[in-house]
N, C-alpha and C. Protein backbone atom coordinates (compact mmCIF):
# COMPACT_ATOMS: atom_id res chain seq x y z
N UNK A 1 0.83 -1.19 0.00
CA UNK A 1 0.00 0.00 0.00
C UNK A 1 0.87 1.24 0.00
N UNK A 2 0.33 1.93 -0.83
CA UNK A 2 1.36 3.65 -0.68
C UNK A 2 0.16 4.53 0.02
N UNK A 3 0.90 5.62 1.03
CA UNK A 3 0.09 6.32 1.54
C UNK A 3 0.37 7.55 0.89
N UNK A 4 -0.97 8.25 0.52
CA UNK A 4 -0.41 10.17 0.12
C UNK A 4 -0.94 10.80 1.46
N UNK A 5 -0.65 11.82 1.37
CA UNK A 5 -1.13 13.24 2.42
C UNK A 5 -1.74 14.57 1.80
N UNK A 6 -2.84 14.78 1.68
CA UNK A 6 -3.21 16.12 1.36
C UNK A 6 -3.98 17.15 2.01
N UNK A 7 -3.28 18.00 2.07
CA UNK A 7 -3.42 19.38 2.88
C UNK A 7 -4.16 20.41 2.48
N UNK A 8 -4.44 21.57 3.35
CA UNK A 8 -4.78 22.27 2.56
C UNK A 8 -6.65 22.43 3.00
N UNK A 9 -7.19 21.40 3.02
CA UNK A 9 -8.65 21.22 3.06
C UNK A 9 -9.52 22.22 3.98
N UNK A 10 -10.45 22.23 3.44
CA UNK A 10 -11.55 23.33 4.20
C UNK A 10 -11.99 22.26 5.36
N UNK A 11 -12.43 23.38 6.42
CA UNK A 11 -12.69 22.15 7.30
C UNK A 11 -14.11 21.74 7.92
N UNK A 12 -15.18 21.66 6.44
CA UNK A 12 -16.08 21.40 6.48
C UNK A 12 -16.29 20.13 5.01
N UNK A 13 -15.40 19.46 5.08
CA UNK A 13 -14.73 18.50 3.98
C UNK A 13 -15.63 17.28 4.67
N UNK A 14 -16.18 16.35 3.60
CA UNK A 14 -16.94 15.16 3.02
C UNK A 14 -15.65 14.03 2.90
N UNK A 15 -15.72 12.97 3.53
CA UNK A 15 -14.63 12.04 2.76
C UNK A 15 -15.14 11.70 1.17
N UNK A 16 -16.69 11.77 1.36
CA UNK A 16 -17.04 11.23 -0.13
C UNK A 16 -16.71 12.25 -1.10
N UNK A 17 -16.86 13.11 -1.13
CA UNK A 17 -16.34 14.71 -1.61
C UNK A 17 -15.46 14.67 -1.73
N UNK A 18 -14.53 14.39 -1.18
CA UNK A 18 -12.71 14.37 -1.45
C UNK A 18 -12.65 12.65 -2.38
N UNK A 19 -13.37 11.94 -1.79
CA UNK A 19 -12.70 10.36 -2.92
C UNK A 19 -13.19 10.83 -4.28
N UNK A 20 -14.47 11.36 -4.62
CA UNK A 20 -15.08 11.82 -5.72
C UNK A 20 -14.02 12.20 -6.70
N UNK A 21 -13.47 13.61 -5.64
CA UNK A 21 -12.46 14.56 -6.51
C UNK A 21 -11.05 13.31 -6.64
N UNK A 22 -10.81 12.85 -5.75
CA UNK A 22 -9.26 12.38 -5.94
C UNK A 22 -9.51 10.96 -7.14
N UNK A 23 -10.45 10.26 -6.91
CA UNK A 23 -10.89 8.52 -7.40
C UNK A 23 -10.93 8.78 -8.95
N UNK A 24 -10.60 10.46 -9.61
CA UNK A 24 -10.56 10.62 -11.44
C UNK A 24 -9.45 10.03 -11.64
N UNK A 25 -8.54 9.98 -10.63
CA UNK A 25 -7.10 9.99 -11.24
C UNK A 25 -6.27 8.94 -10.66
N UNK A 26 -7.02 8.26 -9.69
CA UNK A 26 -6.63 7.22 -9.43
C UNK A 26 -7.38 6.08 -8.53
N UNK A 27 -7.30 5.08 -8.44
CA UNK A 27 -8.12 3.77 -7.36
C UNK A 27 -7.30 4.28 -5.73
N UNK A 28 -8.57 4.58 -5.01
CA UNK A 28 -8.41 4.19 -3.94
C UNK A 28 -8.76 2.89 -3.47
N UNK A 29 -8.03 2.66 -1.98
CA UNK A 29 -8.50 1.78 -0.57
C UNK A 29 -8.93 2.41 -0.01
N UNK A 30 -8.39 3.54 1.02
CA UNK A 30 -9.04 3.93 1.83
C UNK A 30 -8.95 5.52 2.10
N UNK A 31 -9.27 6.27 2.75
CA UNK A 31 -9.25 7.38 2.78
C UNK A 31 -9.89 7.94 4.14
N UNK A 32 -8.79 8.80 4.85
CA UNK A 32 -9.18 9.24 6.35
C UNK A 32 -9.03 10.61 6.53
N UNK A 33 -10.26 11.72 6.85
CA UNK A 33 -10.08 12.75 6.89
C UNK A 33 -9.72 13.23 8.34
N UNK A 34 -8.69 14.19 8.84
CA UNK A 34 -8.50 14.02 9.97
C UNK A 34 -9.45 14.95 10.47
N UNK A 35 -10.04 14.47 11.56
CA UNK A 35 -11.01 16.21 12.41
C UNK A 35 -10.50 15.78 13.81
N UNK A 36 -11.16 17.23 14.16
CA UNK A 36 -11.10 17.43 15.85
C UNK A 36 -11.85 16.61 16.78
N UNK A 37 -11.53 16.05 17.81
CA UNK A 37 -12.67 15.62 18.52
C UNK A 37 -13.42 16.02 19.02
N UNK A 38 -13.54 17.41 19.48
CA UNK A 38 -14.89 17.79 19.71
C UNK A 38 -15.77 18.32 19.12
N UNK A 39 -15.27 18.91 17.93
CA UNK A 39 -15.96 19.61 16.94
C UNK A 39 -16.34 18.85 15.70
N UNK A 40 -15.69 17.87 15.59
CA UNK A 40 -15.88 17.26 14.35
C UNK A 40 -15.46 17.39 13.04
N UNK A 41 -14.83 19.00 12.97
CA UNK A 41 -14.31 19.86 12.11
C UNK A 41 -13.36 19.35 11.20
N UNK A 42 -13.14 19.15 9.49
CA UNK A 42 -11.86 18.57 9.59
C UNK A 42 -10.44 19.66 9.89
N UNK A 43 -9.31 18.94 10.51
CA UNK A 43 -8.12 19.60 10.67
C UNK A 43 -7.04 20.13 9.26
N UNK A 44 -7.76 19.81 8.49
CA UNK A 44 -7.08 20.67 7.21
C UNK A 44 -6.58 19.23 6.56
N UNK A 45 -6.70 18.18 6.70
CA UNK A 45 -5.72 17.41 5.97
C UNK A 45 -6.46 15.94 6.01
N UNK A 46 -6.12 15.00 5.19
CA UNK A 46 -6.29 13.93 4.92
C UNK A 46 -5.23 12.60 4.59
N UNK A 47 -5.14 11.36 4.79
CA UNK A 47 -4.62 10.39 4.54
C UNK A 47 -5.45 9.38 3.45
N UNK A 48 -4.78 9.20 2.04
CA UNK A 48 -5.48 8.79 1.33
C UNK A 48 -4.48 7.35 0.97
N UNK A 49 -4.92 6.00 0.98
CA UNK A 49 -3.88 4.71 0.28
C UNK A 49 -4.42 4.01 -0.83
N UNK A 50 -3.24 3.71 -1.17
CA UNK A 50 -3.79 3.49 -2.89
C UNK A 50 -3.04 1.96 -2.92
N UNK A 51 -2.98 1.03 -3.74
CA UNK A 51 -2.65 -0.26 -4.44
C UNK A 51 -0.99 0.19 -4.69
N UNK A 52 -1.20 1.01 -5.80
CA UNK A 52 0.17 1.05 -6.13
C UNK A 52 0.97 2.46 -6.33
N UNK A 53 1.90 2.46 -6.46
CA UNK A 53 2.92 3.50 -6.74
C UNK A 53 2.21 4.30 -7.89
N UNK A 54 1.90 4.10 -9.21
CA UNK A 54 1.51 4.89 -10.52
C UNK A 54 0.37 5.65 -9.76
N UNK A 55 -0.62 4.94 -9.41
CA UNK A 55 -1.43 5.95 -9.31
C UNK A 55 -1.57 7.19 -8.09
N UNK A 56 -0.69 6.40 -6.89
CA UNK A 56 -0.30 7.38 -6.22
C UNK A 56 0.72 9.05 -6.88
N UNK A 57 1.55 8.17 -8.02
CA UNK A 57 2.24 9.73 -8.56
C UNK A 57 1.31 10.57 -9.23
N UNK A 58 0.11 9.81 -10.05
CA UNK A 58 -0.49 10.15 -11.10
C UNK A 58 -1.50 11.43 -10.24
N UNK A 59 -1.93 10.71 -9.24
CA UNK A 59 -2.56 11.73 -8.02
C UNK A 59 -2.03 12.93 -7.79
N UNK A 60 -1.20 12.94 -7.29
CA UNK A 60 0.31 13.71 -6.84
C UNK A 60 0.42 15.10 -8.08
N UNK A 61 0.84 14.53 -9.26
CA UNK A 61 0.54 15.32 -10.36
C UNK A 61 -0.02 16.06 -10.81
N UNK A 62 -1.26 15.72 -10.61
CA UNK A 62 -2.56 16.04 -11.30
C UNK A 62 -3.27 17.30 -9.79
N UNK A 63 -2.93 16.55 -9.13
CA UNK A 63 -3.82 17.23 -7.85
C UNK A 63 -2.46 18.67 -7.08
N UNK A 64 -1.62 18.44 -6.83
CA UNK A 64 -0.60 18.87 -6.03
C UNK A 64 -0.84 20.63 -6.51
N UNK A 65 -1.46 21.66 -5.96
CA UNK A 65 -1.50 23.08 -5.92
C UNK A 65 -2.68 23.17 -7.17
N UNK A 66 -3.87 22.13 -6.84
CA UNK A 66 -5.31 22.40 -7.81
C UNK A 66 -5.89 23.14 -6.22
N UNK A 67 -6.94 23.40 -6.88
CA UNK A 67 -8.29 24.36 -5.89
C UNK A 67 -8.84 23.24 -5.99
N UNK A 68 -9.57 22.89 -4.48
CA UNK A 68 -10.36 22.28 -4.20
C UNK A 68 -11.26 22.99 -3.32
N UNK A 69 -12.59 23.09 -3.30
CA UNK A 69 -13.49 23.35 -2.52
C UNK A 69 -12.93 24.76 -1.62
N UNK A 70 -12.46 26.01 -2.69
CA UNK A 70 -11.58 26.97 -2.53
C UNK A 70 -10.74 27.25 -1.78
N UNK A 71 -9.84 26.46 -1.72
CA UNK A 71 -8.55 25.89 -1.02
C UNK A 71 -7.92 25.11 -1.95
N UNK A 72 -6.23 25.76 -1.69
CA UNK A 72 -5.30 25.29 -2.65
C UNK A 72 -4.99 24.11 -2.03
N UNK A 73 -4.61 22.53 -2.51
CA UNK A 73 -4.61 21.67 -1.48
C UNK A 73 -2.62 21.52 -2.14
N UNK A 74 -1.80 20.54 -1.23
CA UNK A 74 -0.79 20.03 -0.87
C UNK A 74 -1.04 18.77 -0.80
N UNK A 75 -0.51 17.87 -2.18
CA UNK A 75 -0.24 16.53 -2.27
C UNK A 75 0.86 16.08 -1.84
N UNK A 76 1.33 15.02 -1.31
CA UNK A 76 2.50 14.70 -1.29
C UNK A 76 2.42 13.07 -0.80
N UNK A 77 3.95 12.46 -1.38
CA UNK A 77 4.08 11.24 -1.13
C UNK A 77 4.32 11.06 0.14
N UNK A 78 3.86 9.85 1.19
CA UNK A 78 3.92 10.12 3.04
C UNK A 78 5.36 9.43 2.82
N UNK A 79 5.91 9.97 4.05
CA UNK A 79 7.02 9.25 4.10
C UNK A 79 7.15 7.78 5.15
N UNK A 80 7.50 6.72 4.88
CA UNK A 80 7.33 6.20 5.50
C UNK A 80 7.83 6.16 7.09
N UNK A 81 6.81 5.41 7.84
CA UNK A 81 7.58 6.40 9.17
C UNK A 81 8.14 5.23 9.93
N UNK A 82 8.78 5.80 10.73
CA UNK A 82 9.92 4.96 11.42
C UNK A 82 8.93 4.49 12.46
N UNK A 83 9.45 2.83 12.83
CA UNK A 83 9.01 2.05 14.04
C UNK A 83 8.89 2.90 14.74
N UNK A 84 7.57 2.74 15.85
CA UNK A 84 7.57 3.80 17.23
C UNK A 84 8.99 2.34 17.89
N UNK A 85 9.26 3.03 18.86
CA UNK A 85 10.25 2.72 19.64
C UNK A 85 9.53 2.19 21.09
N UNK A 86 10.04 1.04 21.47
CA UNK A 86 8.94 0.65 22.61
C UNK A 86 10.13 0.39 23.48
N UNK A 87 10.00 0.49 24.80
CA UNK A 87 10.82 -0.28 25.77
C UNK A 87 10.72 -1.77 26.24
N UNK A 88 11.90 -1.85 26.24
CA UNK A 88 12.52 -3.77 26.32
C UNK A 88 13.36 -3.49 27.58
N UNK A 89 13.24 -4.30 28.32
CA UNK A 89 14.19 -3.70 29.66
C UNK A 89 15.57 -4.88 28.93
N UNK A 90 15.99 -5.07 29.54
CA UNK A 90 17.52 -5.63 28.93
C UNK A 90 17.84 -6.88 29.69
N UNK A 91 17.76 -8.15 29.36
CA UNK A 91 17.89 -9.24 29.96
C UNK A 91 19.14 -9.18 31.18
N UNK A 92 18.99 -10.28 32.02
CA UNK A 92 19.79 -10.34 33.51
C UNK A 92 20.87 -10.77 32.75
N UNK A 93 22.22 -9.91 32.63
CA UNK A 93 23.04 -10.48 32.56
C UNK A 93 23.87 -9.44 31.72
N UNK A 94 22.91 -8.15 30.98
CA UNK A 94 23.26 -7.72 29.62
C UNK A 94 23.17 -6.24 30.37
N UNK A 95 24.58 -5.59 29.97
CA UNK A 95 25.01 -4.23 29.99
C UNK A 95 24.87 -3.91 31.34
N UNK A 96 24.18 -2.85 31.78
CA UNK A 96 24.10 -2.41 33.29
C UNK A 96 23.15 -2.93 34.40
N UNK A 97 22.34 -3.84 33.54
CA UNK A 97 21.46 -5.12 34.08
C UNK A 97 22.23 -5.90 35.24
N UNK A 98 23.38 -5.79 34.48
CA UNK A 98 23.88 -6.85 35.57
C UNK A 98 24.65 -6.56 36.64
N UNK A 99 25.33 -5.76 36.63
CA UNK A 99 25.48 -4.53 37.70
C UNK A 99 24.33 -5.07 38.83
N UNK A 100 25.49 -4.69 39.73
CA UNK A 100 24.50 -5.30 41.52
C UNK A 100 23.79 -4.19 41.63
N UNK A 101 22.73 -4.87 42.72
CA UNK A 101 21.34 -3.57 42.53
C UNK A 101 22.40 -2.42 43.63
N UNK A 102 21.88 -1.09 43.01
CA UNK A 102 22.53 0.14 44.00
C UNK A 102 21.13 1.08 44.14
N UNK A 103 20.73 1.10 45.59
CA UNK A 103 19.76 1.81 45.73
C UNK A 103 20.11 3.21 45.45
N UNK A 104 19.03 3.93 45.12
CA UNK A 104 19.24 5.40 44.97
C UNK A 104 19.55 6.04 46.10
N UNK A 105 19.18 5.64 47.06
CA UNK A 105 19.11 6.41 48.63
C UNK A 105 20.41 6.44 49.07
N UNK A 106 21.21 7.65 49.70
CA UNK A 106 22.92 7.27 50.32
C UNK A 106 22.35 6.36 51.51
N UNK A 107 23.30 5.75 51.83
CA UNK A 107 23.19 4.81 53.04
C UNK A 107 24.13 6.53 54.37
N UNK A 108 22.87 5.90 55.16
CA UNK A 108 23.45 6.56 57.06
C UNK A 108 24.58 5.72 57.25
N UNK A 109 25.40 6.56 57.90
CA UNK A 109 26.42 6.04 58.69
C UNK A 109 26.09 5.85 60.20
N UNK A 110 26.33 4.80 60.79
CA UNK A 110 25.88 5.07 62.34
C UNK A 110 26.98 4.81 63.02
């Protein structure tokens, strides 16, 4: 799947309204308009995925600084994004793991 991004949007935007306009120039899957949660409003922008590469450029092309719904929109190819990063604590035995436990607290002298 290729993902695009387009910007730009009024934020009283239709997903069907936007696949309408974008689906001349190429096959969508899916298409997610972002809004606010309390308002419902959209936030100016959308996530649109397509099958393949061609028609994602062909999109890109065709659409990238057109008027839509009087707003200039911003196509672009998403970049793919990097793994979120999760924590793994580090097995008994490995790097500072293994290091004897040292409490944080100074020890009293008595």
């Amino acid at each position: 799947m290729v993902k695009i991004f387009i910007g730009g949007l009024a934020d009283n935007i239709q997903e069907m309204d936007l696949a309408v306009f974008v689906s001349l120039h190429g096959k969508i899957e899916t298409i997610k308009v972002v809004r606010d949660r309390a308002t419902g409003k959209c936030k100016g922008y959308a996530f649109i995925e397509l099958l393949n590469i061609e028609d994602a450029k062909n999109i890109i092309s065709m659409l990238n600084g057109e008027t839509f719904k009087g707003n200039v929109i911003t196509v672009k190819l998403c970049e793919d994004e990097a793994p979120k990063k999760s924590f793994k604590p580090k097995p008994a035995g490995v790097g500072a793991a293994s290091q004897a436990y040292k409490s944080k607290r100074p020890r009293v002298q008595r």
